[in-house]
PDB file of N, CA and C in Angstrom:
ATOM      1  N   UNK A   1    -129.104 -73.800  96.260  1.00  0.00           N
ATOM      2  CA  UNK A   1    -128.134 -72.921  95.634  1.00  0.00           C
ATOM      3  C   UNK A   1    -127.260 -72.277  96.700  1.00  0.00           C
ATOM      4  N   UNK A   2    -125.923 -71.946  96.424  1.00  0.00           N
ATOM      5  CA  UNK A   2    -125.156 -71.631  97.328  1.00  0.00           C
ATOM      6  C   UNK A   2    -125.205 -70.310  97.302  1.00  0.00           C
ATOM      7  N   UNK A   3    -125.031 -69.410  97.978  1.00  0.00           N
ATOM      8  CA  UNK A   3    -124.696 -68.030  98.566  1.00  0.00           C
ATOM      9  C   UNK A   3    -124.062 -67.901  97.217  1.00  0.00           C
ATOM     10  N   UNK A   4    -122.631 -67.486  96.469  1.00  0.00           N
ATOM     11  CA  UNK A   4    -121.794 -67.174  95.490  1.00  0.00           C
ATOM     12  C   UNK A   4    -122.633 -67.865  94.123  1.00  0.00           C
ATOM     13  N   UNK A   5    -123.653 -68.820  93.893  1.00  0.00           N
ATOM     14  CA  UNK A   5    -124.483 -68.487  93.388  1.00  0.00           C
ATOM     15  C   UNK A   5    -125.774 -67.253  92.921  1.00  0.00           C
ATOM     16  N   UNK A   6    -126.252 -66.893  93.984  1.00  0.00           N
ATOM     17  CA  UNK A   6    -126.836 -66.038  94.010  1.00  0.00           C
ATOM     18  C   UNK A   6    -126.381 -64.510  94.017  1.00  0.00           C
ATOM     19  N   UNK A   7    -124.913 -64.589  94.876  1.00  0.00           N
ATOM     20  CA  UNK A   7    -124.159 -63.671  94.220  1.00  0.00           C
ATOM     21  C   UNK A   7    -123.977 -63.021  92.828  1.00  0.00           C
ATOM     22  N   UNK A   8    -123.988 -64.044  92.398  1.00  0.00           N
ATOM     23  CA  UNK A   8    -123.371 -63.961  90.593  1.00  0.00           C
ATOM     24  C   UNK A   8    -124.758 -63.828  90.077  1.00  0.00           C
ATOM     25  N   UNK A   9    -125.697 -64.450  90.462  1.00  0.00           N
ATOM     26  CA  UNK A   9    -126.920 -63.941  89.432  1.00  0.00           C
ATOM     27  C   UNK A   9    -127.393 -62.580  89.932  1.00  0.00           C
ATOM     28  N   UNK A  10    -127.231 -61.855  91.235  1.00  0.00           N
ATOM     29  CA  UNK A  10    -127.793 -60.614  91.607  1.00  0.00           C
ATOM     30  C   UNK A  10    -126.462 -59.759  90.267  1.00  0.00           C
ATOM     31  N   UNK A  11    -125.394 -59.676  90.939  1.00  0.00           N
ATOM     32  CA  UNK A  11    -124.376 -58.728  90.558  1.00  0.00           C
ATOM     33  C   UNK A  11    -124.636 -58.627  88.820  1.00  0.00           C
ATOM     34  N   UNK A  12    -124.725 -60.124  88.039  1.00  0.00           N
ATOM     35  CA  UNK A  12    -124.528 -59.927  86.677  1.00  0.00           C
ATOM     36  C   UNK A  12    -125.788 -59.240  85.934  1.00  0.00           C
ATOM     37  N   UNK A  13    -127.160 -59.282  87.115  1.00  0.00           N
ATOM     38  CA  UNK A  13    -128.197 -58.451  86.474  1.00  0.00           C
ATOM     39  C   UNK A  13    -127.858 -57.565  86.706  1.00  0.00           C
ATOM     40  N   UNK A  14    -127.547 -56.733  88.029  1.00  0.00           N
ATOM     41  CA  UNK A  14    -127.071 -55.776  88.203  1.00  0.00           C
ATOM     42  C   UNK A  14    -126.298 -54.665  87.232  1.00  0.00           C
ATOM     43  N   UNK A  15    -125.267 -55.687  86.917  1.00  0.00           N
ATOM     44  CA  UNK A  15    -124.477 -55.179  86.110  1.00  0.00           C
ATOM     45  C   UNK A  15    -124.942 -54.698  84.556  1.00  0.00           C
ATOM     46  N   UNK A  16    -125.971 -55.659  83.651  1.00  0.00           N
ATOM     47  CA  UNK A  16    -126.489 -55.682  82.861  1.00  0.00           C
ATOM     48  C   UNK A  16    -127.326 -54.365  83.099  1.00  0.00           C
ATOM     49  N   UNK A  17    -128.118 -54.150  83.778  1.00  0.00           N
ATOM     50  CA  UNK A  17    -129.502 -53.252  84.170  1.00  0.00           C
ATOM     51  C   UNK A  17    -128.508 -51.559  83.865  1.00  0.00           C
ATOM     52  N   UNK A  18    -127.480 -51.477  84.509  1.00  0.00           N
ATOM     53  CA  UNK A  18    -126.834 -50.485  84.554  1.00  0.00           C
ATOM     54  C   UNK A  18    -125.721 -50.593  83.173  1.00  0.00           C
ATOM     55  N   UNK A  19    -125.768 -51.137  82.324  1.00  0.00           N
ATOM     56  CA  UNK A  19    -124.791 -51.178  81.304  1.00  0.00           C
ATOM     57  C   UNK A  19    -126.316 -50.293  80.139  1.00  0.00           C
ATOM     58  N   UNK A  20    -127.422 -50.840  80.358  1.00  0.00           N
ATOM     59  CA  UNK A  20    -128.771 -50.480  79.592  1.00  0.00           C
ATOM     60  C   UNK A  20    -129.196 -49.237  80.181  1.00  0.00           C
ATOM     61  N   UNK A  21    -129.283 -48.754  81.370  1.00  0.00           N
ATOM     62  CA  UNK A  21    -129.650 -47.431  81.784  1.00  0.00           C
ATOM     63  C   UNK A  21    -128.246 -46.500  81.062  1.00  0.00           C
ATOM     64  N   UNK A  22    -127.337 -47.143  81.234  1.00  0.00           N
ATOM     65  CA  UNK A  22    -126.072 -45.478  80.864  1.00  0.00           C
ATOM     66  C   UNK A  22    -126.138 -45.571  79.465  1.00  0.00           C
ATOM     67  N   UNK A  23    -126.625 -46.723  78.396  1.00  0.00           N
ATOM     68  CA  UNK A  23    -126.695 -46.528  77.210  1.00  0.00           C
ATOM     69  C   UNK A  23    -128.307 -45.771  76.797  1.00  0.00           C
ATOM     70  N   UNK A  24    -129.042 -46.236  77.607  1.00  0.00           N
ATOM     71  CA  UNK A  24    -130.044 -45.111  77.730  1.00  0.00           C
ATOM     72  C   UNK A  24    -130.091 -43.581  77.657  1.00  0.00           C
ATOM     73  N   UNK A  25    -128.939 -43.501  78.691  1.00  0.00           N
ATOM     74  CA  UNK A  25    -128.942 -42.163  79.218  1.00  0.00           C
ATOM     75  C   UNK A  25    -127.622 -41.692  78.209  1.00  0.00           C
ATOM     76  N   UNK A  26    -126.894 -42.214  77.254  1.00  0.00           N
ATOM     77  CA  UNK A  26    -126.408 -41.700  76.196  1.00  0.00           C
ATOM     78  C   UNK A  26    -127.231 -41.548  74.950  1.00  0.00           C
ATOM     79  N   UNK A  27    -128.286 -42.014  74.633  1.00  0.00           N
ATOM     80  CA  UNK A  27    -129.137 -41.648  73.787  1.00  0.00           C
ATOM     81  C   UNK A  27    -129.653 -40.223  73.785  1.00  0.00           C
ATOM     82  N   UNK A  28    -130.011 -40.080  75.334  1.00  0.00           N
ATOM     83  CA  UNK A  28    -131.009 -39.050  75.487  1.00  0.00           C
ATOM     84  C   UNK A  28    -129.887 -37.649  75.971  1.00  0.00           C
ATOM     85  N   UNK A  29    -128.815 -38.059  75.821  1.00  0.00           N
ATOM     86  CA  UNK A  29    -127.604 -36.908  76.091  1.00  0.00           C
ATOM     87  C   UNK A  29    -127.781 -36.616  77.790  1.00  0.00           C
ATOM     88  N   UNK A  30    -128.217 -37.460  79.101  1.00  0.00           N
ATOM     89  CA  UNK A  30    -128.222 -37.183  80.305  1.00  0.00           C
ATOM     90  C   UNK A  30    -126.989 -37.314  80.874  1.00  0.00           C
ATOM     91  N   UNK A  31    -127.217 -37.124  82.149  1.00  0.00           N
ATOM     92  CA  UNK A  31    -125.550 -37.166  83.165  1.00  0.00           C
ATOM     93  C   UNK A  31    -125.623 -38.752  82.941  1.00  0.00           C
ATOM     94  N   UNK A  32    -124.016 -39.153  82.745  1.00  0.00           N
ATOM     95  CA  UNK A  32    -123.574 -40.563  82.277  1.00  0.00           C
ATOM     96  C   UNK A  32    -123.602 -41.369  83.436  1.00  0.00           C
ATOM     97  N   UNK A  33    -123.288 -42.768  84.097  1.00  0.00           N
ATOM     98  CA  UNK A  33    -122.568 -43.393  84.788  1.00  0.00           C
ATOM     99  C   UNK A  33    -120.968 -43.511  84.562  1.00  0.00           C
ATOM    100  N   UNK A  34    -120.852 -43.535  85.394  1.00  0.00           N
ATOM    101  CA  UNK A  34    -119.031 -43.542  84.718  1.00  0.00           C
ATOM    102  C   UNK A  34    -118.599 -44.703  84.490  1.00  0.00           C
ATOM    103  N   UNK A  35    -117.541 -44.686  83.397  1.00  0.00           N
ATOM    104  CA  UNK A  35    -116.392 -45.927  82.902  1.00  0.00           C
ATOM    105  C   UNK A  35    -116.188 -46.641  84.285  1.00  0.00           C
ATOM    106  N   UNK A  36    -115.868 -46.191  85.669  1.00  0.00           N
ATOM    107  CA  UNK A  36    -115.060 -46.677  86.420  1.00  0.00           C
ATOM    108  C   UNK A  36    -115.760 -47.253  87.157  1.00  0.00           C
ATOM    109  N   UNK A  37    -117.475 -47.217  87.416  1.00  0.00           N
ATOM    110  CA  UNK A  37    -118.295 -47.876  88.125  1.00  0.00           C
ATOM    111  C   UNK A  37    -118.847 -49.027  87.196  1.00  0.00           C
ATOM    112  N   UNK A  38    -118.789 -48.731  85.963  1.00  0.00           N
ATOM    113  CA  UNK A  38    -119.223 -49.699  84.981  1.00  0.00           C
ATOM    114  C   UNK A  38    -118.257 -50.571  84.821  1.00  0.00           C
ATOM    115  N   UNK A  39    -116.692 -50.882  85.157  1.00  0.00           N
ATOM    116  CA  UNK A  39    -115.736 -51.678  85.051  1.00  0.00           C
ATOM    117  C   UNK A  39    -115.975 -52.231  86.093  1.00  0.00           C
ATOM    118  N   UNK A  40    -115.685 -51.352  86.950  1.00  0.00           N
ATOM    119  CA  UNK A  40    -115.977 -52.027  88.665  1.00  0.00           C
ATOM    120  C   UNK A  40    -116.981 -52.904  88.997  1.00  0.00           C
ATOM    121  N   UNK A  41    -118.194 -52.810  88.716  1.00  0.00           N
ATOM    122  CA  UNK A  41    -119.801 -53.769  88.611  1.00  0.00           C
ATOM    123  C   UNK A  41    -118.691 -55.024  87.653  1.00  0.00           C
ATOM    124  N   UNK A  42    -117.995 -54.854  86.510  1.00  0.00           N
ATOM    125  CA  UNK A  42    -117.693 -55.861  86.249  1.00  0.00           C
ATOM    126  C   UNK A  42    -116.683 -56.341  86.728  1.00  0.00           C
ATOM    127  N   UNK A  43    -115.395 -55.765  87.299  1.00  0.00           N
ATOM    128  CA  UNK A  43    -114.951 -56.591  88.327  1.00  0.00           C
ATOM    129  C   UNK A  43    -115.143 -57.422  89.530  1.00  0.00           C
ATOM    130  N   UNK A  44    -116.082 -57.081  90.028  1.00  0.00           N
ATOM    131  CA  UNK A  44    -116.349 -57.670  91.315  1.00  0.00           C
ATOM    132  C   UNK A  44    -117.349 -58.871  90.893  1.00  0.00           C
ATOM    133  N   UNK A  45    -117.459 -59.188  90.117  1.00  0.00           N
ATOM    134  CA  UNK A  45    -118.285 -60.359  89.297  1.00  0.00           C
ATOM    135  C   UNK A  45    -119.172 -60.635  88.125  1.00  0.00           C
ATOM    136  N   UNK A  46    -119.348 -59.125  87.956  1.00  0.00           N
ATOM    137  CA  UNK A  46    -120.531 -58.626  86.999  1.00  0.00           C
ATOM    138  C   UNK A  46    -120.114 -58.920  85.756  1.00  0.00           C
ATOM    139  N   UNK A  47    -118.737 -59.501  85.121  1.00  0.00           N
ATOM    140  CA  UNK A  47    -118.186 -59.770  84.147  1.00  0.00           C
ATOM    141  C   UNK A  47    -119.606 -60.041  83.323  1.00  0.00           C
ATOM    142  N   UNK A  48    -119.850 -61.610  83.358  1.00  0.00           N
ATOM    143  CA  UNK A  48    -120.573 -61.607  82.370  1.00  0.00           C
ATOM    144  C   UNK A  48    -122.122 -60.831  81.718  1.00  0.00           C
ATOM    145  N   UNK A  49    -122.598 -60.595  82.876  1.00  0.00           N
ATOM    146  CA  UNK A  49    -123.337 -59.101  82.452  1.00  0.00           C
ATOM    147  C   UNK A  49    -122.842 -57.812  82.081  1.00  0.00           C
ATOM    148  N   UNK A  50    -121.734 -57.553  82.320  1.00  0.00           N
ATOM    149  CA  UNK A  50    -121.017 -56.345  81.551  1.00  0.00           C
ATOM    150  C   UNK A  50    -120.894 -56.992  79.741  1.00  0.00           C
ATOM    151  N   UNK A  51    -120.319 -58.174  79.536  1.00  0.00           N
ATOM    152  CA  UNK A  51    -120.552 -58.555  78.439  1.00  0.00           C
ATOM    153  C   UNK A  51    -121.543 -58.444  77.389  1.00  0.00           C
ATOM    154  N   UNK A  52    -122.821 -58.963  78.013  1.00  0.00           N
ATOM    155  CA  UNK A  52    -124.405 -59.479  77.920  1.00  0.00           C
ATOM    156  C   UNK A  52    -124.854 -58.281  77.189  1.00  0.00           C
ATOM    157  N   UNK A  53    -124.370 -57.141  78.763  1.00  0.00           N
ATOM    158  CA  UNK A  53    -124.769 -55.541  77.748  1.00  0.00           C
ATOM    159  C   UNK A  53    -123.932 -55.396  77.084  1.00  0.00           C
ATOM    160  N   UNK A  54    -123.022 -54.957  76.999  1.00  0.00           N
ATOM    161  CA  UNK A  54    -122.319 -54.748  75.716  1.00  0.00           C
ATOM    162  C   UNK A  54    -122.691 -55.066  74.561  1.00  0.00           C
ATOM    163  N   UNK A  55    -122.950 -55.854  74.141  1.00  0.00           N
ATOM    164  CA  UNK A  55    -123.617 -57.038  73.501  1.00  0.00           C
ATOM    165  C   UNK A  55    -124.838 -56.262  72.937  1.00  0.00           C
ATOM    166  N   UNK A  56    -125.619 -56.594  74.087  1.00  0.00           N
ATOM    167  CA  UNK A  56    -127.214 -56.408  73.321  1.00  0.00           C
ATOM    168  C   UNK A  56    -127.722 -54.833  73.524  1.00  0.00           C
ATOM    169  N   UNK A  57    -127.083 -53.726  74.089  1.00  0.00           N
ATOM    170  CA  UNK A  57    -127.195 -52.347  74.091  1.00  0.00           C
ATOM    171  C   UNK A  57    -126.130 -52.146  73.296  1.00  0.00           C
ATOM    172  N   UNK A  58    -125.153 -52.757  72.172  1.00  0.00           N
ATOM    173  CA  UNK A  58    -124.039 -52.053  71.600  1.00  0.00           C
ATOM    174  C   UNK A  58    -123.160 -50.894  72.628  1.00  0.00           C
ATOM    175  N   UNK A  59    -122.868 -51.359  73.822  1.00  0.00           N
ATOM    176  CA  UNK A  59    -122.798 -50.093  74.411  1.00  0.00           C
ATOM    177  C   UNK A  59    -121.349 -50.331  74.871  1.00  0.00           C
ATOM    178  N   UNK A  60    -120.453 -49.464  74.576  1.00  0.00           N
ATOM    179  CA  UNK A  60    -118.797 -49.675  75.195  1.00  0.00           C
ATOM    180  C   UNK A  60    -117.720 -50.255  73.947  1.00  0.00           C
ATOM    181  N   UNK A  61    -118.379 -50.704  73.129  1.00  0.00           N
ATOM    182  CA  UNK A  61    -117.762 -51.528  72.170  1.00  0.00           C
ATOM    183  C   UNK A  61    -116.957 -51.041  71.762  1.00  0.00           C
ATOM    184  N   UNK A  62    -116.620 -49.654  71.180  1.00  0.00           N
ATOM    185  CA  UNK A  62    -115.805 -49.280  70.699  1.00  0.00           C
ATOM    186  C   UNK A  62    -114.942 -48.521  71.511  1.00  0.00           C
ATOM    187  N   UNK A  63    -114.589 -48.902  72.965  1.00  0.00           N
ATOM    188  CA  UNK A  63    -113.788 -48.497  73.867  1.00  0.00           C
ATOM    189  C   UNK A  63    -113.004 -49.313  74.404  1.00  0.00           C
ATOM    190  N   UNK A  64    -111.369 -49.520  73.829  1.00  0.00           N
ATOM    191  CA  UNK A  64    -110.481 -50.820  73.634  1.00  0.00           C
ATOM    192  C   UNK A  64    -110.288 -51.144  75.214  1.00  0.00           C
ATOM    193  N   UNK A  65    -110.745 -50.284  76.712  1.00  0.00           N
ATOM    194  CA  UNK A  65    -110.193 -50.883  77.880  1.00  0.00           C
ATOM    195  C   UNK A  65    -111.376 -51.663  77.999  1.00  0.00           C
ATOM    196  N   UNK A  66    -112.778 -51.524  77.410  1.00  0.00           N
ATOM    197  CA  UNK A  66    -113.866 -52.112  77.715  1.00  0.00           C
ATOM    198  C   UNK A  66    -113.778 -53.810  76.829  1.00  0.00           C
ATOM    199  N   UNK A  67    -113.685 -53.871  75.575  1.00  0.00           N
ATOM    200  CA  UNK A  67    -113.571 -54.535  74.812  1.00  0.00           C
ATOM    201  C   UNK A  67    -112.952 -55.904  74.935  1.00  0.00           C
ATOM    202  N   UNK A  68    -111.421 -55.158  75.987  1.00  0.00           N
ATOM    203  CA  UNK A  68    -109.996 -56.050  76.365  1.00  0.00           C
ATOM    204  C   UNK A  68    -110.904 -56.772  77.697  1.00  0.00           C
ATOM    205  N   UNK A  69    -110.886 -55.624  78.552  1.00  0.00           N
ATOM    206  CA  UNK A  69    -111.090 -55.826  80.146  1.00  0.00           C
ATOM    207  C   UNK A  69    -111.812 -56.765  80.752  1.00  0.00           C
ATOM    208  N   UNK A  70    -113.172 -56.729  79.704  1.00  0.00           N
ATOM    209  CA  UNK A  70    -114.644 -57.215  80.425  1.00  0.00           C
ATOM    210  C   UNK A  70    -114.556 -58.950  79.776  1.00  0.00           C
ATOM    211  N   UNK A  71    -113.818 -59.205  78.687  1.00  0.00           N
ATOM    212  CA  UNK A  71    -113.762 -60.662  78.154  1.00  0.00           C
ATOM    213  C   UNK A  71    -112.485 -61.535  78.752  1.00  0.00           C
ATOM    214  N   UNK A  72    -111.692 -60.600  79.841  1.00  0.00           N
ATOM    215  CA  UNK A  72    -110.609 -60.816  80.585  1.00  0.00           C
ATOM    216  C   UNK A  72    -110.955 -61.226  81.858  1.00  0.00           C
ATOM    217  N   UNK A  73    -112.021 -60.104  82.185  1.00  0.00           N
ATOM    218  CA  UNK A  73    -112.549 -60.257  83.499  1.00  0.00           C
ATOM    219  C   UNK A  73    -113.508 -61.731  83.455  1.00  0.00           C
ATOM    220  N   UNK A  74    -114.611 -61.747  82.399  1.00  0.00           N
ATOM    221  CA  UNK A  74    -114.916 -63.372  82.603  1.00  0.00           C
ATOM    222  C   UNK A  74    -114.132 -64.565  82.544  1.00  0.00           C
ATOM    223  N   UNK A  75    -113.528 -64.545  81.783  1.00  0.00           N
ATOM    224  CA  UNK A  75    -112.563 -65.624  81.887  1.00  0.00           C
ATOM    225  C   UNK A  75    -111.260 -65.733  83.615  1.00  0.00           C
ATOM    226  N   UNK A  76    -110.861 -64.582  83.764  1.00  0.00           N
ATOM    227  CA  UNK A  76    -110.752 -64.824  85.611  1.00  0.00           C
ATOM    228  C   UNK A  76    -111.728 -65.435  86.163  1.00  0.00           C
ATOM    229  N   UNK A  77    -113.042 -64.842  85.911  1.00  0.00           N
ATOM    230  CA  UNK A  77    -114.251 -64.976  86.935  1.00  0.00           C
ATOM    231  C   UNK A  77    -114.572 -66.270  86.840  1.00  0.00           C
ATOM    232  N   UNK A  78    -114.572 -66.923  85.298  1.00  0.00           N
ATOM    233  CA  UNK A  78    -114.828 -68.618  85.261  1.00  0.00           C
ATOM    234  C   UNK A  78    -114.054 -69.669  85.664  1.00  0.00           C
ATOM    235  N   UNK A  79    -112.113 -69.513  85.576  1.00  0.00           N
ATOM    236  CA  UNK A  79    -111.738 -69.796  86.134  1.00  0.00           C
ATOM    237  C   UNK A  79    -112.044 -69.835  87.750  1.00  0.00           C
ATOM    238  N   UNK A  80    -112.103 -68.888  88.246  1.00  0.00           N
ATOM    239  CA  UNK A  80    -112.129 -68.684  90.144  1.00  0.00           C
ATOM    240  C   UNK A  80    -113.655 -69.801  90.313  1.00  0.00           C
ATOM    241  N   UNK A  81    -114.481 -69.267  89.656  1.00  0.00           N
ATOM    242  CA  UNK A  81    -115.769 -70.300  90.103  1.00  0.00           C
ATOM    243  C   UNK A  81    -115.558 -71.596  89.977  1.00  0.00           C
ATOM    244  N   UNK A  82    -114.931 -71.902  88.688  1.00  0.00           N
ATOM    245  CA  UNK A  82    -114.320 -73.550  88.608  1.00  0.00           C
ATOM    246  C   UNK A  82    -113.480 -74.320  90.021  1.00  0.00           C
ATOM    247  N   UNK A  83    -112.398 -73.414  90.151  1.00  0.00           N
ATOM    248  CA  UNK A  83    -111.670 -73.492  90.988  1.00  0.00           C
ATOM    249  C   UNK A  83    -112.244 -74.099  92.417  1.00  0.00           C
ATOM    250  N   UNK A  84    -113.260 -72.729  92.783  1.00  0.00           N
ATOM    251  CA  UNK A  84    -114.252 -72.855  93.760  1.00  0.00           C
ATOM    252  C   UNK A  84    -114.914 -73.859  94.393  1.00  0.00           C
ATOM    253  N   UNK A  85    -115.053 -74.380  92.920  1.00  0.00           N
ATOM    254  CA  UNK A  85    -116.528 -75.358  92.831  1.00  0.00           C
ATOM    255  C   UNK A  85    -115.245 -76.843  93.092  1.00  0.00           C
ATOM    256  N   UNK A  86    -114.584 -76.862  92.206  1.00  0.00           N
ATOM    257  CA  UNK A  86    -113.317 -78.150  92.877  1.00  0.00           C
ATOM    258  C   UNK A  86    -113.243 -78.189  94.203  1.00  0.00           C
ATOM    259  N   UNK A  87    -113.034 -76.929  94.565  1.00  0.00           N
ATOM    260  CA  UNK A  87    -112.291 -77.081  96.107  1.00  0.00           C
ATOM    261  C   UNK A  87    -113.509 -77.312  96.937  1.00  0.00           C
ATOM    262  N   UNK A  88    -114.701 -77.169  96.839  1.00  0.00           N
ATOM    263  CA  UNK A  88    -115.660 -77.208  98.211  1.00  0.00           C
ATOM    264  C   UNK A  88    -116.152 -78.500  97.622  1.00  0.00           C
ATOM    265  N   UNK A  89    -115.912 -79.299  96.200  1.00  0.00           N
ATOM    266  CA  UNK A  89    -116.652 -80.550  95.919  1.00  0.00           C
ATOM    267  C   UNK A  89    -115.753 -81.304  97.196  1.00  0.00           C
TER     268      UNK A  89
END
C-alpha cells in the first residue's frame, strides 16, 4: 500500500471518530468542536468520513455549507486520487 493510501484511511477515520464525538458532545450539551475543524478534517481528505458521519450520527445534515461542501469535497478528492493513480501507473 502506498503512503496516500494510508493517508486516506488514517484521516477518513479520523475524520469519522470526530464527526461521532461532537455529535456526542451535542447530545450531552458539552463544549462543541467547531464547524471549521470539522470542514477542515474534511478538506484535507477526510471527505469521505465527514460523509460516513454525517450519515450514520445524523450529524450536520441540516447545515446547507455541510450538506453542499462535504459531497463536493469527495468528489474533488476522487477525482485527485484517480488522477494520481493515472499519473504514477
Amino acid at each position: 500500500m502506498s503512503i496516500l493510501t494510508y493517508y486516506l484511511l488514517i484521516i477518513n477515520f479520523l475524520t469519522w471518530v470526530v464527526y461521532g464525538l461532537d455529535k456526542g458532545r451535542a447530545k450531552s450539551r458539552k463544549w462543541r468542536i467547531s464547524e471549521r475543524t470539522l470542514l477542515m478534517l474534511a478538506a484535507v481528505g477526510g471527505s469521505a468520513g465527514a460523509l460516513v458521519g454525517m450519515l450514520l450520527f445524523r450529524h450536520k445534515t441540516k447545515k446547507a455549507k455541510f450538506v453542499i461542501l462535504v459531497p463536493v469535497l469527495l468528489v474533488i478528492h476522487c477525482v485527485c486520487v484517480g488522477i494520481a493513480v493515472q499519473w504514477l501507473m
